[in-house]
N, C-alpha and C. Protein backbone atom coordinates (compact mmCIF):
# COMPACT_ATOMS: atom_id res chain seq x y z
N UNK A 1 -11.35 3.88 -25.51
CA UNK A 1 -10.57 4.04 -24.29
C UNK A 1 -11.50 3.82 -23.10
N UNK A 2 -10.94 3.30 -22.16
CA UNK A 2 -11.83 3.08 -20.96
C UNK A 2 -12.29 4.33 -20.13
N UNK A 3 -13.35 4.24 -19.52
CA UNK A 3 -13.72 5.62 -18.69
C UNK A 3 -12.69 5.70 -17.42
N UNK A 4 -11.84 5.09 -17.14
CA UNK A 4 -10.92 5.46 -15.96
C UNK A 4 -9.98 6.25 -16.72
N UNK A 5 -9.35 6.16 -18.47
CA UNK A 5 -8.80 6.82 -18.81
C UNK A 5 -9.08 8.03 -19.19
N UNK A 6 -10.70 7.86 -19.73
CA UNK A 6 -10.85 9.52 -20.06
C UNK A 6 -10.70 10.20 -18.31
N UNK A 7 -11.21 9.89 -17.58
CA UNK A 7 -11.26 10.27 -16.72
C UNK A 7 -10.18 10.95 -15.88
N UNK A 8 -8.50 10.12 -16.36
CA UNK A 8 -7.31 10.71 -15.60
C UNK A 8 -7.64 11.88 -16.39
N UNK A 9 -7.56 11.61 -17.77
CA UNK A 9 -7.45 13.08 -19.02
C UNK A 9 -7.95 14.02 -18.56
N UNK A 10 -9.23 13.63 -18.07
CA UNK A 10 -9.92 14.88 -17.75
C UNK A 10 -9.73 15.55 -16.58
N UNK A 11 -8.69 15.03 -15.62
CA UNK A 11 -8.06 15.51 -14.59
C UNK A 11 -6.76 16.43 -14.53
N UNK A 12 -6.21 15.55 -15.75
CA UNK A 12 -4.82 16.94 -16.20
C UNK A 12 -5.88 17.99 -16.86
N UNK A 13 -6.48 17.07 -18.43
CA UNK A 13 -7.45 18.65 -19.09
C UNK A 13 -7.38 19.87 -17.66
N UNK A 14 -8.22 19.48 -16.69
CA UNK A 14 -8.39 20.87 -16.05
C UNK A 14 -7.36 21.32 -14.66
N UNK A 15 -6.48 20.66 -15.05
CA UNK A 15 -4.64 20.97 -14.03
C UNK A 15 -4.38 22.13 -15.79
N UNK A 16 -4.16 21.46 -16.41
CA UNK A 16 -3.43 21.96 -17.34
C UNK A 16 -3.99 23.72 -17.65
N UNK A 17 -5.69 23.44 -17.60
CA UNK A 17 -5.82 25.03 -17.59
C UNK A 17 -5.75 25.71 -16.41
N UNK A 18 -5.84 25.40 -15.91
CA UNK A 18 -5.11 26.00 -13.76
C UNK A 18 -3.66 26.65 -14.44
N UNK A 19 -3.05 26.01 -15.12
CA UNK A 19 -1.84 26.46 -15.48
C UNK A 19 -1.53 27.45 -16.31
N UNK A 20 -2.78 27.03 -17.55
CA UNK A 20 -2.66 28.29 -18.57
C UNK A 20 -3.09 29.40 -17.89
N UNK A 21 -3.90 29.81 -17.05
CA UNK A 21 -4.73 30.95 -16.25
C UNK A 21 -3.70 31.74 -15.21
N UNK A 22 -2.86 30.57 -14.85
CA UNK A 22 -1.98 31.13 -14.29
C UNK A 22 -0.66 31.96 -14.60
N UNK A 23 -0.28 31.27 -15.91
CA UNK A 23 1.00 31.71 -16.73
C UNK A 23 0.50 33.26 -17.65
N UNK A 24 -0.75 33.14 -18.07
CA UNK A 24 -1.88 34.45 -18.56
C UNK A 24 -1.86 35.80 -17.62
N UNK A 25 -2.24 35.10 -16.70
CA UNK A 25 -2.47 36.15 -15.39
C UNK A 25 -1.38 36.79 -14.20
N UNK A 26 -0.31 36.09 -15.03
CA UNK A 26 0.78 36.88 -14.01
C UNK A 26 1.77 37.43 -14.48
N UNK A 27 2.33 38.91 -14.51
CA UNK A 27 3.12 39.54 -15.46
C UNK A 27 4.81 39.36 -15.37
N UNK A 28 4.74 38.88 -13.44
CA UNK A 28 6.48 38.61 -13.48
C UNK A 28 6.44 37.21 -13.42
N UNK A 29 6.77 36.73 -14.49
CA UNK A 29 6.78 34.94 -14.42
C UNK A 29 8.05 34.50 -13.58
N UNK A 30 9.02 35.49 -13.56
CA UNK A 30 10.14 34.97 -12.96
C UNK A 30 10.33 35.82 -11.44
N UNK A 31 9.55 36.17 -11.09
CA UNK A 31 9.73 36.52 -9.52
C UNK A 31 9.44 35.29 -8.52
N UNK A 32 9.60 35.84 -7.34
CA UNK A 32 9.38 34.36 -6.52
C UNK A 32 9.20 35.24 -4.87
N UNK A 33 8.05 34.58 -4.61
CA UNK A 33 7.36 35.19 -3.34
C UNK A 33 8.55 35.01 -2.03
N UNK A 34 9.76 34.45 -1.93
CA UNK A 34 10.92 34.38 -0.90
C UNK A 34 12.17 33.40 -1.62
N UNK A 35 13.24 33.91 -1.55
CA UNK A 35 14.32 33.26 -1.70
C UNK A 35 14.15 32.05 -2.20
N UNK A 36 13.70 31.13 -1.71
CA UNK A 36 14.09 29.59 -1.38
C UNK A 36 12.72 28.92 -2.48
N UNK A 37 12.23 29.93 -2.94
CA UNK A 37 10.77 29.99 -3.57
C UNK A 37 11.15 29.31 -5.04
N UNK A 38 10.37 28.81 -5.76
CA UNK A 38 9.75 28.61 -7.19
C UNK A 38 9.19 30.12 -7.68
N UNK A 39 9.94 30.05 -9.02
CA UNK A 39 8.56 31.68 -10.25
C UNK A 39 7.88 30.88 -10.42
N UNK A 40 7.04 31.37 -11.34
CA UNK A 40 5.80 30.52 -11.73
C UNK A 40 6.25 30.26 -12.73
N UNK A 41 7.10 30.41 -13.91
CA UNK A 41 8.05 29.75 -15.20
C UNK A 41 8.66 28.71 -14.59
N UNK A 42 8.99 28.39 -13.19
CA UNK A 42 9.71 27.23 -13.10
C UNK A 42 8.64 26.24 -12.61
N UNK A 43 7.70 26.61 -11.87
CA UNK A 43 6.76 25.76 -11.44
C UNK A 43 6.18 24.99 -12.78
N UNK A 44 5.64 25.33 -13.58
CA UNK A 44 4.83 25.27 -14.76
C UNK A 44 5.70 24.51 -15.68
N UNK A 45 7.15 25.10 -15.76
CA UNK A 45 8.27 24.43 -16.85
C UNK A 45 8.52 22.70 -16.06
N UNK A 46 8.42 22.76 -14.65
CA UNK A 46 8.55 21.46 -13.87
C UNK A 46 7.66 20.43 -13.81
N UNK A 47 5.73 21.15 -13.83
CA UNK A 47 5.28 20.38 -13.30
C UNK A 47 4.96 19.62 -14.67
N UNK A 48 5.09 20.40 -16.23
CA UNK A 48 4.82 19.92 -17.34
C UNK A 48 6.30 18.85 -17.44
N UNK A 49 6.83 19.27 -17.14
CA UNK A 49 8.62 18.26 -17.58
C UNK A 49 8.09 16.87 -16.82
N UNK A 50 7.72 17.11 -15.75
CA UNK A 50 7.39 15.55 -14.84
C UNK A 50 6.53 15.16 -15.44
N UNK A 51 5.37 15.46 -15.53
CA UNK A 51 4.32 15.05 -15.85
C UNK A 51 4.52 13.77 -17.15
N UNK A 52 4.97 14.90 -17.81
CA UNK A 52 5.52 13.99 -19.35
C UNK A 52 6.15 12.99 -19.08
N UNK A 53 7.92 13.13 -18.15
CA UNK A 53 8.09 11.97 -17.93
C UNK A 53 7.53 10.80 -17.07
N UNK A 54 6.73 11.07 -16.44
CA UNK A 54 5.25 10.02 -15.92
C UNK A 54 4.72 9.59 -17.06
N UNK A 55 4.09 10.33 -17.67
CA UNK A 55 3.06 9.56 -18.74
C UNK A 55 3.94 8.61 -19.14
N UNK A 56 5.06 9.23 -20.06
CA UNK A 56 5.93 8.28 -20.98
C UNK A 56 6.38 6.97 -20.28
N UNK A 57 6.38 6.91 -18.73
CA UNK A 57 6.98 6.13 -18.84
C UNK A 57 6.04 5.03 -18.18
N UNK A 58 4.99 5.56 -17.63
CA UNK A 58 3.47 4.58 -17.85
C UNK A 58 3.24 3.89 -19.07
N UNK A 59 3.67 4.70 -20.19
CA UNK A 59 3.28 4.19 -21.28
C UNK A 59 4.08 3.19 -22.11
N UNK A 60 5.57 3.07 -21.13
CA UNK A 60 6.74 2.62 -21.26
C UNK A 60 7.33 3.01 -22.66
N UNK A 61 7.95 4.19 -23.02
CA UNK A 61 8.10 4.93 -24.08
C UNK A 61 9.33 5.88 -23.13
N UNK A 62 10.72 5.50 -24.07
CA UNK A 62 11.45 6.02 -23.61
C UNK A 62 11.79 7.80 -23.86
N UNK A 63 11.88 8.51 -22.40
CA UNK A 63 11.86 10.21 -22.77
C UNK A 63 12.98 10.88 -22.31
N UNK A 64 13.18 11.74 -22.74
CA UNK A 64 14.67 12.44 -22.13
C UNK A 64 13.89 13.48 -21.83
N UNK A 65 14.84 13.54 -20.32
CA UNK A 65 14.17 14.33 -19.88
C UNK A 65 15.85 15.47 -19.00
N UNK A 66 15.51 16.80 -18.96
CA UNK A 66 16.77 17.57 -18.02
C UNK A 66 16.01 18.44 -17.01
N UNK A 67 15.84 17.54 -16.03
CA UNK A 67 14.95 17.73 -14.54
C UNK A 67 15.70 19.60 -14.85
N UNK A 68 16.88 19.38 -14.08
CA UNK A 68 17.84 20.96 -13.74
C UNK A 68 17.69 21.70 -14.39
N UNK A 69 17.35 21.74 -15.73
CA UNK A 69 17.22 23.13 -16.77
C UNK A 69 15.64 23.71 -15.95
N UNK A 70 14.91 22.39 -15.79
CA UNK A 70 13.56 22.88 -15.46
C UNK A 70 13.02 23.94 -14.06
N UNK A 71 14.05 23.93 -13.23
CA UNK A 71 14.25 24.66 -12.31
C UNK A 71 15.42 26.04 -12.53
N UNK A 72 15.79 25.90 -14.01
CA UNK A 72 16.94 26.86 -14.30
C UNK A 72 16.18 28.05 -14.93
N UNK A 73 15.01 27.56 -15.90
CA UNK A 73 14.22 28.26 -16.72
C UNK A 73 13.98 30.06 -15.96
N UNK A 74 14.68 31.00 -16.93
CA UNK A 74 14.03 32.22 -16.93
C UNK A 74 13.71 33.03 -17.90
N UNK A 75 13.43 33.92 -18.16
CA UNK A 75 12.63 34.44 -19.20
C UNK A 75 11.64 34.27 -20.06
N UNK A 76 10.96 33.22 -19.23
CA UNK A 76 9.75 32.09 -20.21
C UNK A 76 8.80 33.50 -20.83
N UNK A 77 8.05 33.74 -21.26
CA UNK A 77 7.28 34.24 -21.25
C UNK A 77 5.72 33.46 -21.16
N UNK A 78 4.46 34.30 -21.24
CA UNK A 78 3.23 33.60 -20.80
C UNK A 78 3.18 32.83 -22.25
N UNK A 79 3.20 33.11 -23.49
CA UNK A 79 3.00 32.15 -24.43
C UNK A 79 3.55 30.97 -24.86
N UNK A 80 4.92 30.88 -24.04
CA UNK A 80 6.07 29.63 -23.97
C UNK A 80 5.56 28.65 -23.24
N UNK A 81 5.15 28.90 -22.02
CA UNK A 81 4.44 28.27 -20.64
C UNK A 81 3.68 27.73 -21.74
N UNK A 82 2.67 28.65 -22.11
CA UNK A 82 1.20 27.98 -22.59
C UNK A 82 1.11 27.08 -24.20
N UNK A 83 2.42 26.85 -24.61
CA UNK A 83 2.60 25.97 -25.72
C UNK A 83 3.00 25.09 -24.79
N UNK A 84 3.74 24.99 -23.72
CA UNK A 84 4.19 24.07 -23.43
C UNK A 84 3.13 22.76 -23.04
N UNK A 85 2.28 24.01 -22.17
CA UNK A 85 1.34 23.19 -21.36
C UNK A 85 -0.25 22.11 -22.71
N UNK A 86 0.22 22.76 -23.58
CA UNK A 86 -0.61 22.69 -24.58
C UNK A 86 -0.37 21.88 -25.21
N UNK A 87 0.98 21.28 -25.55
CA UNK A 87 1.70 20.25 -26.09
C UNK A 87 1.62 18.80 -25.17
N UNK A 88 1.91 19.41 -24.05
CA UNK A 88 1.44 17.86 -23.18
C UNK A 88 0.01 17.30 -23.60
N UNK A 89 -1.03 18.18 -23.17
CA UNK A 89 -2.22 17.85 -23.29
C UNK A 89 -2.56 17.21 -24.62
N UNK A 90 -1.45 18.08 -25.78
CA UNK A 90 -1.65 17.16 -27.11
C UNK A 90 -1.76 15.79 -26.96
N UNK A 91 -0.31 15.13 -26.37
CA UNK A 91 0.23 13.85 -26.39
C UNK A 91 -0.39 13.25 -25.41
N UNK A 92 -0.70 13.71 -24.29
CA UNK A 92 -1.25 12.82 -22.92
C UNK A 92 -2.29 11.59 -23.59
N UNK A 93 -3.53 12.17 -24.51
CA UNK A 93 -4.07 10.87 -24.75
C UNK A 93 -3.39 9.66 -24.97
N UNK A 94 -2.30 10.07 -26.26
CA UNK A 94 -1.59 8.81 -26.55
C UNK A 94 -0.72 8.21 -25.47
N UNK A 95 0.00 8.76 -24.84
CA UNK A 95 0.09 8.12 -23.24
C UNK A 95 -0.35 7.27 -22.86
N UNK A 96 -1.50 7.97 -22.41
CA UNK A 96 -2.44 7.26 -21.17
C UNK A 96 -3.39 6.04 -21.63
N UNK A 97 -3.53 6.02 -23.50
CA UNK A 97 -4.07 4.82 -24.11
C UNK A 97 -2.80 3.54 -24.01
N UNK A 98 -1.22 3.85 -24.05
CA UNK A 98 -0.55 3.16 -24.40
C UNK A 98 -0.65 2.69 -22.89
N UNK A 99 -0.52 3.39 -21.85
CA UNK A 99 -0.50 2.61 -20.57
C UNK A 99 -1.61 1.89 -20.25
N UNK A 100 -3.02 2.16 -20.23
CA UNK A 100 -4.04 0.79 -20.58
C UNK A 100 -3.70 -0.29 -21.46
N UNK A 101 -3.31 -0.03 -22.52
CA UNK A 101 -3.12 -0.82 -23.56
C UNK A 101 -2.19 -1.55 -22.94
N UNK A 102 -1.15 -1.61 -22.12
CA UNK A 102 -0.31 -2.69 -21.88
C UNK A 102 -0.47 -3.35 -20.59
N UNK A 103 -1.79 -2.53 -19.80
CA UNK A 103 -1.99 -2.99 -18.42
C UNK A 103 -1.25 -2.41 -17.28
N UNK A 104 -2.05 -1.80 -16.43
CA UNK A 104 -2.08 -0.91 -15.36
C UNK A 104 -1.27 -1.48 -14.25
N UNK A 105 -0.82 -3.05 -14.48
CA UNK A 105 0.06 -3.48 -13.27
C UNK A 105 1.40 -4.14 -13.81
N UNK A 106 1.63 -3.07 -15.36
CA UNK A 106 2.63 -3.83 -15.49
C UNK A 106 3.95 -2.96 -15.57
N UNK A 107 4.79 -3.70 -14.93
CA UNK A 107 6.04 -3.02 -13.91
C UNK A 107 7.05 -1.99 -15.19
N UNK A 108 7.33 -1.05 -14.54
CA UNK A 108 7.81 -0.36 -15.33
C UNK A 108 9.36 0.13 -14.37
N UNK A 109 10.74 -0.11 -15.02
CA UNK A 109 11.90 0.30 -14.60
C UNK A 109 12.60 1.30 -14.13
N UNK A 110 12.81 1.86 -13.55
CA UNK A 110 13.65 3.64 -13.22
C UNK A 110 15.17 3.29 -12.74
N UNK A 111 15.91 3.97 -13.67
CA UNK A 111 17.15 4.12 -13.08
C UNK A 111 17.22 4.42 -11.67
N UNK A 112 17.72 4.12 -10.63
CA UNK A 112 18.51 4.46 -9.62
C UNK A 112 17.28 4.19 -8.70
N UNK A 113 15.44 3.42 -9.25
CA UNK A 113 14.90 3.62 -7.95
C UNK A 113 13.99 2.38 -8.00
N UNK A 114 13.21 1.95 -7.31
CA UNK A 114 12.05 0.54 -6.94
C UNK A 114 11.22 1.10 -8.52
N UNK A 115 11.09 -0.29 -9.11
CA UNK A 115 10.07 -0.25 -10.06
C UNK A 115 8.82 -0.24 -9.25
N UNK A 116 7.63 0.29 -10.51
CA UNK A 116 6.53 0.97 -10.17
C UNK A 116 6.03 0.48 -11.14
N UNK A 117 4.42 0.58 -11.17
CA UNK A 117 3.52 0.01 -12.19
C UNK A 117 3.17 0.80 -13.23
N UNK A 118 2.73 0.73 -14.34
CA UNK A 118 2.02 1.53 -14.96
C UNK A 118 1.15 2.79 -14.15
N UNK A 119 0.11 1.63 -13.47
CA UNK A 119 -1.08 2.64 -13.15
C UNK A 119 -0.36 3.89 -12.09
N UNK A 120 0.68 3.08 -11.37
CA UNK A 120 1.57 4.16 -10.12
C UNK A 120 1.91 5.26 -10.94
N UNK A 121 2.55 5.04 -12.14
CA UNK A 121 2.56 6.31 -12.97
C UNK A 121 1.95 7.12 -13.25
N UNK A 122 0.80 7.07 -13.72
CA UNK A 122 0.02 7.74 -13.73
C UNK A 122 -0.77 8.60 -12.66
N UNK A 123 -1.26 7.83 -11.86
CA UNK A 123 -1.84 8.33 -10.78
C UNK A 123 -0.87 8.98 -10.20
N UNK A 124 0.67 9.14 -9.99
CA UNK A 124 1.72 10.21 -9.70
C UNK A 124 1.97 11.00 -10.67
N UNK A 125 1.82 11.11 -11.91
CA UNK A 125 1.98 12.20 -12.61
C UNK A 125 0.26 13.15 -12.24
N UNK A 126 -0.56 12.88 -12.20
CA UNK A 126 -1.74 13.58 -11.68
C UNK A 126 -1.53 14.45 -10.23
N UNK A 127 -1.25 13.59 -9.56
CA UNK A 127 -0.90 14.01 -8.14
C UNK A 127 0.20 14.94 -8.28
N UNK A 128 1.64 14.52 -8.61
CA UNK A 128 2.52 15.93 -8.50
C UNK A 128 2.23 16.99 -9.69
N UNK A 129 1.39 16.79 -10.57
CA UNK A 129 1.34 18.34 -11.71
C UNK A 129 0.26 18.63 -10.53
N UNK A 130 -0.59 18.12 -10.07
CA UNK A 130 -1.67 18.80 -9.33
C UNK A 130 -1.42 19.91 -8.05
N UNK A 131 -0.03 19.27 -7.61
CA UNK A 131 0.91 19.58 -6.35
C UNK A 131 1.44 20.98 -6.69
N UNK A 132 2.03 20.99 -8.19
CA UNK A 132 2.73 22.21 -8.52
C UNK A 132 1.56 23.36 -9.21
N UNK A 133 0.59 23.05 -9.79
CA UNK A 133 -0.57 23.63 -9.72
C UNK A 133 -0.75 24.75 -8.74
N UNK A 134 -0.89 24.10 -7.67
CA UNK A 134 -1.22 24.63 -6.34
C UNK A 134 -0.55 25.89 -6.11
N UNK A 135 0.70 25.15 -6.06
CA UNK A 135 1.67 26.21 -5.68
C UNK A 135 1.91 27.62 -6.76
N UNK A 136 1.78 26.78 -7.94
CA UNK A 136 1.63 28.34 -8.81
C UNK A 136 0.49 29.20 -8.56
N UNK A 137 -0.56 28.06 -8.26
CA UNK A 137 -1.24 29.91 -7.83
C UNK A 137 -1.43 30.43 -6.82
N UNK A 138 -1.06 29.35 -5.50
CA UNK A 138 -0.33 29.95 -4.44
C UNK A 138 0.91 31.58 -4.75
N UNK A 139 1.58 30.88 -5.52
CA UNK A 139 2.36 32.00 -5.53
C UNK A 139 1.80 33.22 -6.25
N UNK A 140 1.34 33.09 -7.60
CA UNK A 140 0.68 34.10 -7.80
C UNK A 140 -0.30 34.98 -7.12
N UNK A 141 -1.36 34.81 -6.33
CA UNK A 141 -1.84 35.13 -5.20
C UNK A 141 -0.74 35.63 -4.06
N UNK A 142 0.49 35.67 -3.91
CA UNK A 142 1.82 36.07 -3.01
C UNK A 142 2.20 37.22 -3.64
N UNK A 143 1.81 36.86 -5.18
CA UNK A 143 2.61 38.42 -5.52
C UNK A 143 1.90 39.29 -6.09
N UNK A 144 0.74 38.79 -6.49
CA UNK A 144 -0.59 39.62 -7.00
C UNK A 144 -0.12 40.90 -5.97
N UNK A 145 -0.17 41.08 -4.79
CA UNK A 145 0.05 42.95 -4.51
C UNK A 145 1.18 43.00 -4.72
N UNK A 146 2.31 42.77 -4.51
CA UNK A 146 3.55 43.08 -5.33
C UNK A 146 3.75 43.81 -7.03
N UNK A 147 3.00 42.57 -7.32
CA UNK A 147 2.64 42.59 -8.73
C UNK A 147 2.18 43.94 -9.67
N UNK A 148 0.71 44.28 -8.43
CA UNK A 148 -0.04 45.06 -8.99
C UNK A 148 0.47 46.72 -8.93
N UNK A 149 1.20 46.68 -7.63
CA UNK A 149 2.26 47.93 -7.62
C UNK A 149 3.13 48.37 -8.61
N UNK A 150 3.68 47.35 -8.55
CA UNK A 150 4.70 47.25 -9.37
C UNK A 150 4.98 48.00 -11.08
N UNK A 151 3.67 47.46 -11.57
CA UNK A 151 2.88 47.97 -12.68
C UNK A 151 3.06 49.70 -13.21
């Protein structure tokens, strides 16, 4: 594999444990720091659901995917999150070899929107799991004193 690929890998590899640390370390997965807010079960259930369908479809490998459940998700618990997140990381290599393997500028289709390249795939599935990252431990850090009361 080329070093630009290990290299995305090794950019989810350490998104992906941002995630496990986060889903570990926070006891209400389904609270949410204001109304209008993300839990951290939906952040985590979302940013892994996209992600996947990025890779797959860099890799041009057709995925089903149900965006809405992923924002519906409650009662995850921390070990659900962390298979989940664990299962991507399984498959991502094979991904991200199949999208080299067919070439980084070659156009890939989306229902309802402007085709995009391989490599655009990728480099947006990095960028938005990295995006929702954030925000999970943004939020966790929101409710950490909530949290710790709470207890």
């Amino acid at each position: 594999m080329s070093l630009v690929a290990d290299e995305i890998l090794w950019e989810l590899s350490g998104l992906h444990r941002r995630l496990r640390e986060v889903a570990s370390a926070t006891p209400a997965l389904d609270r949410k720091p204001t109304e209008e807010a993300n839990s951290i079960a939906v952040l985590v259930t979302h940013a892994i659901g996209a992600e996947l369908a990025w890779l797959h479809l860099a890799a041009g490998r057709s995925h089903t995917r149900d965006r809405a459940t992923e924002f519906a998700v409650s009662a995850a618990t921390a070990q659900e999150l962390i298979r989940a997140v664990d299962e991507a990381e399984r498959i991502a290599p094979d991904l991200v070899r199949a999208a080299f393997s067919d070439g980084l500028e070659t156009q890939r289709d989306r229902p309802d929107a402007r085709p995009v390249s391989a490599g655009y795939c990728l480099t947006h599935a990095v960028a938005h799991t990295a995006e929702h990252v954030g925000q999970a431990e943004l939020t966790r850090q929101l409710l950490a004193p909530t949290s710790a009361t709470a207890r």
